[in-house]
Protein backbone atom coordinates (compact mmCIF):
# COMPACT_ATOMS: atom_id res chain seq x y z
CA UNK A 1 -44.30 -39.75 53.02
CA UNK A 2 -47.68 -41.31 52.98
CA UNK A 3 -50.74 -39.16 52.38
CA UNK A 4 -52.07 -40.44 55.77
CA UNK A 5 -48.80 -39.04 57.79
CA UNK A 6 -49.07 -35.57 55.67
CA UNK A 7 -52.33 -35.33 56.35
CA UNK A 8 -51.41 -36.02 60.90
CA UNK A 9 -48.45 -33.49 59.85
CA UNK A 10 -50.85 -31.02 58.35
CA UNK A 11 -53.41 -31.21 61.07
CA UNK A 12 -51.10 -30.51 63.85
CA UNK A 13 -49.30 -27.56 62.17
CA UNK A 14 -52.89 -25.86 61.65
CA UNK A 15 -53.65 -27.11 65.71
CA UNK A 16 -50.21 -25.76 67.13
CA UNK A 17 -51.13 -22.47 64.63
CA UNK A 18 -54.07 -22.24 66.10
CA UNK A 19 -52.64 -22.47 69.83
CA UNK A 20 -50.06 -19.73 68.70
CA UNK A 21 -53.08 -17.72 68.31
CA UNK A 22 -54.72 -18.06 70.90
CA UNK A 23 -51.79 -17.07 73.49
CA UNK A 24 -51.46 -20.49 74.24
CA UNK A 25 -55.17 -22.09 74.75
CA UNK A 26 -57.24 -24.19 72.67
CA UNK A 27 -60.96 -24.17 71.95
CA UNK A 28 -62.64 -27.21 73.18
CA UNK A 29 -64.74 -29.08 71.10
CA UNK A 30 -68.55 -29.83 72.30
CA UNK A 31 -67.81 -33.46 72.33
CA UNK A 32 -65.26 -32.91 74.60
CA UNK A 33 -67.05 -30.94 76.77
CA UNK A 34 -69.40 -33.64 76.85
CA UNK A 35 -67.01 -36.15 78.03
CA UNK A 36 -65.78 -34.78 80.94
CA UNK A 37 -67.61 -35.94 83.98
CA UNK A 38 -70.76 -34.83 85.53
CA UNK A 39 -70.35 -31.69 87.32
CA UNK A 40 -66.69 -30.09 86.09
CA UNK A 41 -66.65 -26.11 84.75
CA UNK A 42 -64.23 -23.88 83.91
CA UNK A 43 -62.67 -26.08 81.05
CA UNK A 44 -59.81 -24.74 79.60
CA UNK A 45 -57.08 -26.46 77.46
CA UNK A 46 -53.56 -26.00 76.46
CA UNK A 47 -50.93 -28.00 73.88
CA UNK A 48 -49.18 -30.42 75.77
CA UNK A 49 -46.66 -32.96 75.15
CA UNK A 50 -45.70 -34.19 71.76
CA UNK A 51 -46.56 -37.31 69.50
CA UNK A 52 -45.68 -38.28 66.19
CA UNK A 53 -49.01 -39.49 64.77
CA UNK A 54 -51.34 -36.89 66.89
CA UNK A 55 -52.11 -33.71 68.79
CA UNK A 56 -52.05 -33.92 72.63
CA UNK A 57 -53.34 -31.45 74.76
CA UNK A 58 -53.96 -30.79 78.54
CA UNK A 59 -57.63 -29.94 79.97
CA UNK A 60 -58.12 -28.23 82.82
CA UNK A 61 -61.11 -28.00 84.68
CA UNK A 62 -62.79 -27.71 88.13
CA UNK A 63 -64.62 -30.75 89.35
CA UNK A 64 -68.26 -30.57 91.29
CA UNK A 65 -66.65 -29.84 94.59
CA UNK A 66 -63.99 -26.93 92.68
CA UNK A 67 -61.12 -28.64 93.21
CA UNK A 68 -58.62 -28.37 90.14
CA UNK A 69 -58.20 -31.72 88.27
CA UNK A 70 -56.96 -32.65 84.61
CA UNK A 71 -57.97 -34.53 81.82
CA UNK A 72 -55.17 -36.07 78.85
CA UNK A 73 -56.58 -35.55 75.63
CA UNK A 74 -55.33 -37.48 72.26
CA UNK A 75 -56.58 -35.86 68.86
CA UNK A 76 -56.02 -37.70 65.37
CA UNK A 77 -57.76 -37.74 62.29
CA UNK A 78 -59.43 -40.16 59.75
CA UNK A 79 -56.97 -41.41 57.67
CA UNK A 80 -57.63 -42.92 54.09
CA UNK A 81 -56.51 -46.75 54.29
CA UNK A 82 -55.26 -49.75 52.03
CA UNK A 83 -57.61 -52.26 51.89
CA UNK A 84 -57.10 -54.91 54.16
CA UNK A 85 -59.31 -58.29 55.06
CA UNK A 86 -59.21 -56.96 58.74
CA UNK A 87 -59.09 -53.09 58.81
CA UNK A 88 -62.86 -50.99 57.92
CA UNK A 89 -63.44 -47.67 58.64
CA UNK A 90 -61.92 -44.16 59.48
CA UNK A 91 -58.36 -45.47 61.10
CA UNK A 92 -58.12 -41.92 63.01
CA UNK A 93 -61.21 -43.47 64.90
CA UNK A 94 -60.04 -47.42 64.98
CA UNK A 95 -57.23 -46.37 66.09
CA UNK A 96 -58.14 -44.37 69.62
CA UNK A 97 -60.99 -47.09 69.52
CA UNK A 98 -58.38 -49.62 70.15
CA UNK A 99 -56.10 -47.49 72.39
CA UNK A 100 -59.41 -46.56 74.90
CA UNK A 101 -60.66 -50.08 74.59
CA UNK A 102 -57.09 -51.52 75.72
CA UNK A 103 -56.39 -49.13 78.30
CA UNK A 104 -59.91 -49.89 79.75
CA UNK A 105 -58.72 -53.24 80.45
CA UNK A 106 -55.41 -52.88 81.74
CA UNK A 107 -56.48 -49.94 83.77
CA UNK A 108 -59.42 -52.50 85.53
CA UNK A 109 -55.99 -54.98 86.05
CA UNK A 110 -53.69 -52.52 87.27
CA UNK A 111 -55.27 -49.38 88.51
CA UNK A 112 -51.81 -48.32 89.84
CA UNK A 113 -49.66 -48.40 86.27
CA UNK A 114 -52.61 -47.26 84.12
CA UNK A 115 -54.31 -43.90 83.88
CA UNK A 116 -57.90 -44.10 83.76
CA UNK A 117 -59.37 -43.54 80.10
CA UNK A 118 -62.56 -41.19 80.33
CA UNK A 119 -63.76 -41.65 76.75
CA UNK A 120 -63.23 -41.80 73.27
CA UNK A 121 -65.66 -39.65 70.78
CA UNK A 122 -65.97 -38.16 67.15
CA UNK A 123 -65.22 -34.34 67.51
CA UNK A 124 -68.56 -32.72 67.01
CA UNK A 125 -66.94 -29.01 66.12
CA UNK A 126 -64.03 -30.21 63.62
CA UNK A 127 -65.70 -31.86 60.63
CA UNK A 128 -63.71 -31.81 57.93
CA UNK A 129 -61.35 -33.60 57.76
CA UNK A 130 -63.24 -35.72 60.95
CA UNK A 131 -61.65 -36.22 63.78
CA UNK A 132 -61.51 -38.43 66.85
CA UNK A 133 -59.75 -37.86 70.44
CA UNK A 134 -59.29 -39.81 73.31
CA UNK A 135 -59.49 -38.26 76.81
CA UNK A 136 -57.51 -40.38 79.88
CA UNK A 137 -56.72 -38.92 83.40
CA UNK A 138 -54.15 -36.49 83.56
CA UNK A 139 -50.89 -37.61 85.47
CA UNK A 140 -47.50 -35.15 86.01
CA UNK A 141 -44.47 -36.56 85.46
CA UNK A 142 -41.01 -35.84 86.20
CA UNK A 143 -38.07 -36.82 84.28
CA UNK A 144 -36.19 -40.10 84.37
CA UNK A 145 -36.49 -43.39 83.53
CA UNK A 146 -38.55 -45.69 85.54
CA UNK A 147 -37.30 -47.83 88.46
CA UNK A 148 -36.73 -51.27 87.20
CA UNK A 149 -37.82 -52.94 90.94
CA UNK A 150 -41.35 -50.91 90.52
CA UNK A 151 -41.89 -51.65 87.05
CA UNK A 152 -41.29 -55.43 86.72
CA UNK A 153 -43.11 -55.95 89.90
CA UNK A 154 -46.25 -53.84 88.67
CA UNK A 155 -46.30 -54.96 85.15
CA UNK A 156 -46.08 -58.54 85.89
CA UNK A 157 -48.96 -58.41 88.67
CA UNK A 158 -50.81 -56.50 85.83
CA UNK A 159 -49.82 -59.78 83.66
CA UNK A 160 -51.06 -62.40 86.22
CA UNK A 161 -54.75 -60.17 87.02
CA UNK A 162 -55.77 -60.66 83.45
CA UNK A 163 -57.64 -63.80 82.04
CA UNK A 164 -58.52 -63.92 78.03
CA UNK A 165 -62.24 -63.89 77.41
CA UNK A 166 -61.89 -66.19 74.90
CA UNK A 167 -59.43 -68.49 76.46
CA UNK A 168 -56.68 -67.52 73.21
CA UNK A 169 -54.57 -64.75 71.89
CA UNK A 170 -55.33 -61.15 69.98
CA UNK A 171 -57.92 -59.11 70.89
CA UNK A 172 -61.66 -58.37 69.94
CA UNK A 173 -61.19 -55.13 67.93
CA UNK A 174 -58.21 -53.84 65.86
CA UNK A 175 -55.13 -52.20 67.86
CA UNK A 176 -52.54 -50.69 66.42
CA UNK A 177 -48.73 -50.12 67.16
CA UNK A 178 -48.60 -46.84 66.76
CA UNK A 179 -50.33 -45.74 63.41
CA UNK A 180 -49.61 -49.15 62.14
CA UNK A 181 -51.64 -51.86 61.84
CA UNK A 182 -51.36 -55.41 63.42
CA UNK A 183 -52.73 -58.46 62.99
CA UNK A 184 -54.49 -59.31 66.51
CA UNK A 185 -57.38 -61.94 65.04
CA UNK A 186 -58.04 -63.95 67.78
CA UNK A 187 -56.07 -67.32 68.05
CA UNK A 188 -56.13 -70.63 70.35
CA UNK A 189 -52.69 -71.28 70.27
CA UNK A 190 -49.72 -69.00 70.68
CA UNK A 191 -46.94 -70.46 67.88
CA UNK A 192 -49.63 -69.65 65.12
CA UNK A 193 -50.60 -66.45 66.55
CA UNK A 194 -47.24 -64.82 66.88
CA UNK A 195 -46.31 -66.64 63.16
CA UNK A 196 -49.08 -64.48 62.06
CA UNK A 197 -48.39 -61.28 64.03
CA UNK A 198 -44.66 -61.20 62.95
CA UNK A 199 -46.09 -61.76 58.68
CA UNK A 200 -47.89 -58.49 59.11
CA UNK A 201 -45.21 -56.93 60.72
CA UNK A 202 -42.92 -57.97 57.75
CA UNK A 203 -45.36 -57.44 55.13
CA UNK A 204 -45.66 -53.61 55.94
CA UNK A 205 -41.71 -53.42 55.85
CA UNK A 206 -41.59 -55.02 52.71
CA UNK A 207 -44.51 -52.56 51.42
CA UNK A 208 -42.61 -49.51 52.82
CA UNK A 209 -38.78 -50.87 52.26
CA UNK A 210 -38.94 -53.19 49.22
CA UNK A 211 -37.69 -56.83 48.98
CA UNK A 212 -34.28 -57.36 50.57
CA UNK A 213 -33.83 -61.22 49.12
CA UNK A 214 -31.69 -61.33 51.89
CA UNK A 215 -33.86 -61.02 54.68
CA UNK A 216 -36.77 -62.67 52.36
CA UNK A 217 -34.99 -66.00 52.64
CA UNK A 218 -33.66 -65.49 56.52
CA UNK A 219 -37.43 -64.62 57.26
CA UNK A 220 -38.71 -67.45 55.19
CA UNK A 221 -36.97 -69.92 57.19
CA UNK A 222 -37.67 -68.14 60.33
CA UNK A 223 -41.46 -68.88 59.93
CA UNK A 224 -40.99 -72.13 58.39
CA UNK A 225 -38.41 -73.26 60.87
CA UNK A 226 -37.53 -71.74 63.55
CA UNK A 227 -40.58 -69.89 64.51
CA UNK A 228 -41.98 -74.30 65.06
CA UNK A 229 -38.96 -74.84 66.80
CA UNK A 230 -38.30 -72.21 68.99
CA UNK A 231 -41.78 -70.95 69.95
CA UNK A 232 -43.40 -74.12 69.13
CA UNK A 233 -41.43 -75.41 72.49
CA UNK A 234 -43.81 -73.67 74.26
CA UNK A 235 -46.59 -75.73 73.69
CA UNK A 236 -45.23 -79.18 73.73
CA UNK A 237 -44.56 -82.20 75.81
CA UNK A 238 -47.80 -81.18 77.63
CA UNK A 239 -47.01 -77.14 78.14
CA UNK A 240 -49.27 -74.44 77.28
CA UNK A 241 -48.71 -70.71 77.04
CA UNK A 242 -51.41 -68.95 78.66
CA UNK A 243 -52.36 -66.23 77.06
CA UNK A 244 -52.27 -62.48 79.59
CA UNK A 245 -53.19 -58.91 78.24
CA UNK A 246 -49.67 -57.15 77.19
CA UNK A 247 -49.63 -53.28 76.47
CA UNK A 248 -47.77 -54.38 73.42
CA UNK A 249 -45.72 -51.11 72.32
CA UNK A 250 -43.96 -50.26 76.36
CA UNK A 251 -40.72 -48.15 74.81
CA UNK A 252 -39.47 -45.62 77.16
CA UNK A 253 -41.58 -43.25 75.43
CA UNK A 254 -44.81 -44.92 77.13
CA UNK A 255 -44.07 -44.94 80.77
CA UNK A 256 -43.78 -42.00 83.25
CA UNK A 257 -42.57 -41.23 86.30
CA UNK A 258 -45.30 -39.81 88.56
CA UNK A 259 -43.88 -36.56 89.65
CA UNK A 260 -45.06 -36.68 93.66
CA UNK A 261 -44.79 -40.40 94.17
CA UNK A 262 -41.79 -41.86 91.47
CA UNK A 263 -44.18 -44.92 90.49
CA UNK A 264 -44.10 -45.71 87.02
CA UNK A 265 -47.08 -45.17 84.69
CA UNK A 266 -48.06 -46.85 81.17
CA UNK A 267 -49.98 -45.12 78.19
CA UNK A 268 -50.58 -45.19 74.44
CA UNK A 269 -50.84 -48.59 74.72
CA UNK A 270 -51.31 -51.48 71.43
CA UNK A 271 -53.11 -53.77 73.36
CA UNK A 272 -53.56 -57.79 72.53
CA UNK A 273 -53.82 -61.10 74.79
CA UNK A 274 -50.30 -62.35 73.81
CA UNK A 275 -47.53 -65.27 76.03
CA UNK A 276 -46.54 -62.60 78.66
CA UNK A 277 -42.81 -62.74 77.29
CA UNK A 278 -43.72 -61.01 74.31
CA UNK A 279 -43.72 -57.66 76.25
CA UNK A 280 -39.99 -57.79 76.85
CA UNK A 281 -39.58 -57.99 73.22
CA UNK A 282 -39.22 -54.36 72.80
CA UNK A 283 -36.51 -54.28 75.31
CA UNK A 284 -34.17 -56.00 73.55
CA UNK A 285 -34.87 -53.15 70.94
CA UNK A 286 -30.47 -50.70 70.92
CA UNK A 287 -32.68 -47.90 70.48
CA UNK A 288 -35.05 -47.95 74.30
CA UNK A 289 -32.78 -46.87 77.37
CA UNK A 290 -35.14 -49.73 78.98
CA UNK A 291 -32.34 -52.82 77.09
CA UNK A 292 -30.67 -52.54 80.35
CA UNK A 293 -30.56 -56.15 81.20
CA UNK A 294 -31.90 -54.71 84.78
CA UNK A 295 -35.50 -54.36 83.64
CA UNK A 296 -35.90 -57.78 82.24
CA UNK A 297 -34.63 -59.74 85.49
CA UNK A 298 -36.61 -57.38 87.63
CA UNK A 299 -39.41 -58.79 85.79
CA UNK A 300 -38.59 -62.33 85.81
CA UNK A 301 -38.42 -62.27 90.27
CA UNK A 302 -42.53 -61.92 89.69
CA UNK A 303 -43.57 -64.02 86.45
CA UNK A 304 -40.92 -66.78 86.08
CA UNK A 305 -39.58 -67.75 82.77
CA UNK A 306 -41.39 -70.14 81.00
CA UNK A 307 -40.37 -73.48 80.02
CA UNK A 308 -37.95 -74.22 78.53
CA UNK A 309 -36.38 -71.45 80.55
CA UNK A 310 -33.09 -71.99 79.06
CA UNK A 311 -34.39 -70.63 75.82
CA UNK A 312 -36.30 -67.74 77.63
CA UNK A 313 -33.39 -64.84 76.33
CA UNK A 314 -33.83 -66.33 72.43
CA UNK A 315 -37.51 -66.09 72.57
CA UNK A 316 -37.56 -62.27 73.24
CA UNK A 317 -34.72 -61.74 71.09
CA UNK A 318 -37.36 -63.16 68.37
CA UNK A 319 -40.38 -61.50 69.55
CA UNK A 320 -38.40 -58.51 69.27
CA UNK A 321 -38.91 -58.61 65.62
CA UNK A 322 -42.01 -57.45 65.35
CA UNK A 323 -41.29 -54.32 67.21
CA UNK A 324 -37.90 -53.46 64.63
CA UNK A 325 -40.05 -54.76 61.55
CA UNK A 326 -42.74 -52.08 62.50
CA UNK A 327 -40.20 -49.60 63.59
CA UNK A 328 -38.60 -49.77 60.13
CA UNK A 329 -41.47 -49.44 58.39
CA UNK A 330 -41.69 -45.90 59.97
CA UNK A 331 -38.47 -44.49 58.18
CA UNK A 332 -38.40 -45.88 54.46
CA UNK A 333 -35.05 -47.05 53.53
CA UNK A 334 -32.93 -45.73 56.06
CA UNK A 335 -34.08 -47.44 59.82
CA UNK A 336 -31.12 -49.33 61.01
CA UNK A 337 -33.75 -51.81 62.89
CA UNK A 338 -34.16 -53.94 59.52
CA UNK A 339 -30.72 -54.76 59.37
CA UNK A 340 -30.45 -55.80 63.33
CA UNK A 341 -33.58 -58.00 62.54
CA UNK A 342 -31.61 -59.39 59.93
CA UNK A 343 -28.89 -60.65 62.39
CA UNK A 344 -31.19 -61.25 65.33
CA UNK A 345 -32.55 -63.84 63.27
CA UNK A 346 -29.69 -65.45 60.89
CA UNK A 347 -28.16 -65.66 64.55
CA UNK A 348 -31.25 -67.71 66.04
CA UNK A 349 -31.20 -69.95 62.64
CA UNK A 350 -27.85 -70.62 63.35
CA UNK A 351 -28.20 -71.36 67.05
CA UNK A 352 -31.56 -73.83 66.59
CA UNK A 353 -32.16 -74.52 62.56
CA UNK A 354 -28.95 -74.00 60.65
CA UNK A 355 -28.97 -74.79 57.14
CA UNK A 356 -26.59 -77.55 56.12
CA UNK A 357 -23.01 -77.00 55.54
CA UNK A 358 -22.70 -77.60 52.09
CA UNK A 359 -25.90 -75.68 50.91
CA UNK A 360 -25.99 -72.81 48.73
CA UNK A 361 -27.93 -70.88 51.04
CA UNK A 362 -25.56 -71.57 53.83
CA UNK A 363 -22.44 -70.73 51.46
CA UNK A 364 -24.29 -67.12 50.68
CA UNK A 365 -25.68 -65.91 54.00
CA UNK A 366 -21.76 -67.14 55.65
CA UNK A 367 -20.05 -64.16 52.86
CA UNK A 368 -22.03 -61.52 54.13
């Protein structure tokens, strides 16, 4: 276990403690306080929820006219960091940076699938270790997964009311999937961009898992390959990808049901201006009840697959790499999502870039 995730571990043990304590209630820090808008009293907060990488609580307050209302709050904290030529700071902080700053925008393009984000602050009571929270508007949900006719039709309106500000892909600060890091450097084109995004993804598996030579030369000719090939289609013969803003991490785990209407809601987002297929990706992932083949054509009746279409299943089976790269990187030696990459993408070599015949690659991979 990292010293980062011992240290989230830590934190929310002494939090829940502390909530124990307390008969169930929190104190609320001053910066908190401070968020919450003009005119609310009578703040109280509770735990609520769970999360692996924070501490989530509910607020509770009376707004100027003293009608009950709620506020979501996200808690992490600082977290030492590896240097890398994109990453600076306290990633507690960059972190729920990136998550307010990408909810901001996808709330202003879909005000009915995104919960308004209030703020995002440094705790002013907690100092040591620092901490940072994020406070969003507080929604009730009921249980169930979402309704596959609601969600592709709201998700890909939310796709088609966004325009990049700088006419390419990533994003203007650092987002993360999760508590990991991904590479979202702003990019013209799309092939080079997701070439990119997929080599961090693989480079923190690698870092967590070790070299399987295996998947080092399957991967190897994915980016040198088929990554051109299959991707690259996209933006030949005169097409373009144009690029949308993507919640980039929607697992079943980051929508809810609202409990008085049944319309589907989308949270703890890792934000990035991406092709808009790329946000299927993660529901090609065995693991999300949202595979169901259902979700994905709900979504294609409203944002039609792009050319080549015919190709439009293998491209999400690819982008859904990234996702099972970063999900392995999460459990150390033992995620089962590194050795489905492994196939998903021996399976595409073989489909669009086989190796020849006779090769010694070829001859290796085909006794496995």
């Amino acid at each position: 276990m990292s010293i980062s995730t011992q240290l989230q571990l830590e934190l929310k043990e002494q939090l829940g403690a502390l909530t124990d304590s307390l008969g169930g209630s929190l104190p609320i820090d001053e910066a908190v306080l401070d968020a919450l808008p003009e005119g609310t009293r009578s703040a109280s907060a509770h735990k609520y929820g769970d999360s692996t990488w924070s501490f989530t609580a509910k607020i509770n307050v009376l707004d100027a006219e003293d009608r009950p209302t709620a506020f979501f709050l996200e808690s992490k904290s600082t977290q030492p960091t590896k240097s890398r030529p994109y990453v600076a700071g306290e990633q507690g902080g960059a972190q729920l940076k990136g998550e307010y700053t990408g909810m901001a925008a996808l709330h202003q393009a879909a005000p009915d699938l995104v919960p308004r984000p209030i703020a995002w602050e440094k705790a002013k009571t907690i100092v040591a270790p620092p901490r940072f929270f994020i406070l969003v508007e507080f929604k009730e949900f009921a249980p169930g997964f979402p309704d596959p006719v609601k969600l592709g039709a709201r998700l890909a309106a939310m796709h088609r009311n966004t325009e990049s500000p700088y006419a390419g892909f990533g994003f203007h600060i650092q987002t993360y999937d999760g508590a990991r890091i991904q590479d979202v450097t702003p990019q013209e084109k799309w092939t080079p961009f997701f070439s990119r995004l997929l080599a961090e993804a693989y480079r923190q598996d690698v870092e967590a898992n070790g070299v399987w030579p295996e998947l080092e030369v399957v991967y190897n000719r994915v980016q040198s390959r088929l990554i051109p090939r299959l991707i690259g289609a996209l933006e030949e013969d005169g097409r373009s990808v144009t690029p949308v803003l993507i919640h980039g991490d929607l697992w079943d785990g980051n929508i809810g049901n609202d409990a008085e209407t049944g319309n589907p809601w989308i949270f703890d987002c890792a934000t990035y201006y991406a092709h808009n297929e790329m946000e299927l990706g993660i529901w090609r992932a065995e693991r999300h009840q949202l595979k169901a083949k259902t979700y994905r054509l709900e979504y294609l009746k409203h944002y039609e697959a792009s050319e080549p279409q015919d190709e439009w299943e293998d491209r999400i089976l690819l982008y859904s790499a990234k996702t099972n790269f970063m999900f392995s990187v999460c459990f150390p030696g033992g995620a089962p999502s590194r050795k489905v990459v492994f196939n998903d993408m021996l399976y595409l070599i073989q489909k669009y870039v086989p190796w020849e015949e006779d090769s010694e690659v070829q001859s290796q991979l085909s006794q496995l």
